[in-house]
Protein backbone atom coordinates (compact mmCIF):
# COMPACT_ATOMS: atom_id res chain seq x y z
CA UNK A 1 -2.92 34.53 10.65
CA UNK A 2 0.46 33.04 8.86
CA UNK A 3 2.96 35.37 8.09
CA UNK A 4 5.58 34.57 5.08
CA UNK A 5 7.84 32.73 6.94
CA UNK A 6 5.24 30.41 7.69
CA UNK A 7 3.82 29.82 4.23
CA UNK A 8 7.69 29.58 3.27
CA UNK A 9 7.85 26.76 5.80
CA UNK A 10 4.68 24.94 4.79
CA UNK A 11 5.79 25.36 1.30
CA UNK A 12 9.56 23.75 1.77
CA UNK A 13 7.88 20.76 4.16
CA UNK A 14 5.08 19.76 1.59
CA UNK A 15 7.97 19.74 -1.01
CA UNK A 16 10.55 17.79 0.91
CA UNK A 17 7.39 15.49 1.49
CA UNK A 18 7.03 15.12 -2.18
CA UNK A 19 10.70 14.32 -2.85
CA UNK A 20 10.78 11.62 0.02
CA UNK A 21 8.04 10.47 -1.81
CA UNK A 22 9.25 10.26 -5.20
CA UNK A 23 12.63 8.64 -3.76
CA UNK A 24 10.71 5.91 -2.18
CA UNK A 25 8.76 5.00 -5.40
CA UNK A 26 11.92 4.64 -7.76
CA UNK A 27 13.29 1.37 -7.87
CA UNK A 28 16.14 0.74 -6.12
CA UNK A 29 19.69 0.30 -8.12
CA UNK A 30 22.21 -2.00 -6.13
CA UNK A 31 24.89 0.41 -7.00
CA UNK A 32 25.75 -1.41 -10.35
CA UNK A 33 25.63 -4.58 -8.70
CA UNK A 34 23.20 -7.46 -10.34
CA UNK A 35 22.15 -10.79 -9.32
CA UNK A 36 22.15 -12.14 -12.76
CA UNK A 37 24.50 -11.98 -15.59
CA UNK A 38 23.17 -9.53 -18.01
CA UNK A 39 24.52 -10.72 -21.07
CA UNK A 40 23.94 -14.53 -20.49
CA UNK A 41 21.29 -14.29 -17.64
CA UNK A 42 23.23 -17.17 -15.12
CA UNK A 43 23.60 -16.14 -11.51
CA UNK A 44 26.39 -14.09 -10.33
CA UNK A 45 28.26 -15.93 -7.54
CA UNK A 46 27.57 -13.62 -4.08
CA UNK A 47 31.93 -14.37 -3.75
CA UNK A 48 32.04 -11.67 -7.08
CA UNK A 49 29.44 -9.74 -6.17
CA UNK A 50 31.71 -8.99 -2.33
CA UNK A 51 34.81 -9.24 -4.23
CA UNK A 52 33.53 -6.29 -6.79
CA UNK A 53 31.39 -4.60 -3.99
CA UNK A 54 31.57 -0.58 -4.76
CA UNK A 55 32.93 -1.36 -8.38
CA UNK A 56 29.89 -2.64 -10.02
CA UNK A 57 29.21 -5.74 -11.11
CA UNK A 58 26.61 -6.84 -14.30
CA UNK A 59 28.45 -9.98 -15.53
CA UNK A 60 29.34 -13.12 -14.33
CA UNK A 61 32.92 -13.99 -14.44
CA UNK A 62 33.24 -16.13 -17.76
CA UNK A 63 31.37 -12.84 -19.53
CA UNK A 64 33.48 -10.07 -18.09
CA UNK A 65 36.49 -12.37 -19.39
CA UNK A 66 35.21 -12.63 -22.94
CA UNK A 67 34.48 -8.92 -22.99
CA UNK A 68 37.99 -8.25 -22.19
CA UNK A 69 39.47 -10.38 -24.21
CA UNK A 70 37.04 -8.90 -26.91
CA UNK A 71 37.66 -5.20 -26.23
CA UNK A 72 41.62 -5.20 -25.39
């Protein structure tokens, strides 16, 4: 017969189970980083994507430029 520890066990194991489960289904984010441009849609070069590694990265060079140009 389980006592409560057990069924407090069981419990916590079937819900980590669920939440390694609902991880796994999401779709992975590369930490900012895209492989096209998202205003103009061209590649991003894999150099910028290193160079801005841990930054983010969503636009290619000549994009980034003319956003800050626009903005400051």
């Amino acid at each position: 017969m389980a006592d409560n520890a057990d069924r407090a066990n069981d419990l916590v194991l079937e819900l980590m189970e669920r939440m390694e489960q609902a991880l796994a289904a999401r779709t992975p984010v590369m930490s900012r980083m895209a492989v096209d441009c998202e205003d103009c849609g061209d590649p991003i070069p894999p150099k910028r994507l290193e160079a801005m590694k841990g930054q983010g990265c969503t636009l290619c060079l000549e994009c980034q430029g003319y956003h800050e140009r626009r903005v400051g």
